[in-house]
Protein backbone atom coordinates (compact mmCIF):
# COMPACT_ATOMS: atom_id res chain seq x y z
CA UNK A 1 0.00 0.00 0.00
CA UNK A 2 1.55 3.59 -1.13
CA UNK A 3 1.86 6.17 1.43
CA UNK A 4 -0.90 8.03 -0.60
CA UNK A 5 -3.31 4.87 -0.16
CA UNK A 6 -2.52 5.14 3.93
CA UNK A 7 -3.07 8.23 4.17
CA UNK A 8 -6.67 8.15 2.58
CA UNK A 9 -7.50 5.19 4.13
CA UNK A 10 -6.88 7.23 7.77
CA UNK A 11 -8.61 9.99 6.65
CA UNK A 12 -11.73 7.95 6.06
CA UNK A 13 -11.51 6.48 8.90
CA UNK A 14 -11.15 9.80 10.75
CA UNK A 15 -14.24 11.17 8.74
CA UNK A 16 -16.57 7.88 9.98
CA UNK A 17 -15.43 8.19 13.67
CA UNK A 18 -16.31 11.94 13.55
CA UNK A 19 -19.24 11.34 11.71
CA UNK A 20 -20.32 8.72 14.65
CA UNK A 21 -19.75 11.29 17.39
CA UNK A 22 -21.91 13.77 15.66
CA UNK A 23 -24.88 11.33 15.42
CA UNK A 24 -24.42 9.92 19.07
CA UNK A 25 -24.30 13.94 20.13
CA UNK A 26 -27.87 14.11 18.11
CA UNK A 27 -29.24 10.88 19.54
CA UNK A 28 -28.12 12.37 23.37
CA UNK A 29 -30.02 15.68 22.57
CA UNK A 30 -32.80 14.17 20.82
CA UNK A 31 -33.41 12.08 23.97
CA UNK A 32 -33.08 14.62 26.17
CA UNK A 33 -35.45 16.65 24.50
CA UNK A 34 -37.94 13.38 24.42
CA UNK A 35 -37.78 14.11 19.81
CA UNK A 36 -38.08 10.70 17.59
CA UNK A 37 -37.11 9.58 14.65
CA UNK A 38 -40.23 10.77 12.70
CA UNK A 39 -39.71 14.14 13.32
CA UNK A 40 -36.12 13.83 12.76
CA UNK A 41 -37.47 12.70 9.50
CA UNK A 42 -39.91 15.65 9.15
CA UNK A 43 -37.11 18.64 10.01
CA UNK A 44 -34.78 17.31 7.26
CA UNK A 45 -37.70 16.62 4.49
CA UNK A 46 -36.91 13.50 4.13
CA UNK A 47 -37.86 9.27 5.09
CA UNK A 48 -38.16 7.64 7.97
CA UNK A 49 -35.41 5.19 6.43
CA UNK A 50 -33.49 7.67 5.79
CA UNK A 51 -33.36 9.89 9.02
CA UNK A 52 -32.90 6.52 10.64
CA UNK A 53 -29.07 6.01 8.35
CA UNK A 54 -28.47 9.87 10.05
CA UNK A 55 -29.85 8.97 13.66
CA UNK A 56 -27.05 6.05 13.76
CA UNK A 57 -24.60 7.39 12.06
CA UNK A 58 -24.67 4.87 9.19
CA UNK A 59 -24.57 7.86 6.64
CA UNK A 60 -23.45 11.32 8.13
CA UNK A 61 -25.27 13.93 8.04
CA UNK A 62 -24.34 16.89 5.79
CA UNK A 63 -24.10 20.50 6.43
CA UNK A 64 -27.22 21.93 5.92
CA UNK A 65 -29.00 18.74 7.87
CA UNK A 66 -26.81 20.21 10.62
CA UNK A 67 -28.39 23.29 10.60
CA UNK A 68 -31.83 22.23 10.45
CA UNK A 69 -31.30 19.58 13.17
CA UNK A 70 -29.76 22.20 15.85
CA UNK A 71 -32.71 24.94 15.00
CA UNK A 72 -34.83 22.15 15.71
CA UNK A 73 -33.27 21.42 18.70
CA UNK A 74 -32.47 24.51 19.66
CA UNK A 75 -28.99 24.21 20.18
CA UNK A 76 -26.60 25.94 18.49
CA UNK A 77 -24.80 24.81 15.48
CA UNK A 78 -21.19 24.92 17.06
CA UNK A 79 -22.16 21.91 19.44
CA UNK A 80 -22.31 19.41 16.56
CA UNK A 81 -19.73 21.71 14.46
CA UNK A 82 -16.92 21.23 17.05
CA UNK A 83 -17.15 17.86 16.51
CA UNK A 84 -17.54 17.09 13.03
């Protein structure tokens, strides 16, 4: 494996484990705040299925999902930012 190849393959990596901790900081806030999965769904406009693949951080959630999940949480943006 080339250098170049290593170094992608730890960035990837890097990107997933963020992408995990931003999730599992949504999950924490959405339980806090007593919010499910269906109106995860409704704020970002789109399935059940696929808010679920967001929700557990099997697909990451991009930037303007971000936005729309922390007005809908009211929290602000930099709490999921710092992480991802």
């Amino acid at each position: 494996m080339s250098s170049f190849q290593g170094g992608a393959e730890a960035a990837r990596e890097a990107g997933e484990a963020r992408a995990a901790h931003v999730a599992a900081e949504i999950r924490a806030e959405m339980a806090r705040q007593d919010k499910s999965k269906g109106e995860l769904a409704q704020t970002l406009g789109v399935t059940l299925n696929t808010a679920r693949s967001r929700y557990y951080g099997t697909q990451p959630y991009d930037l303007v999902e971000l936005v729309l999940v922390s007005l809908w949480l009211g929290v602000s943006f930099d709490s999921f930012a710092a992480v991802a």
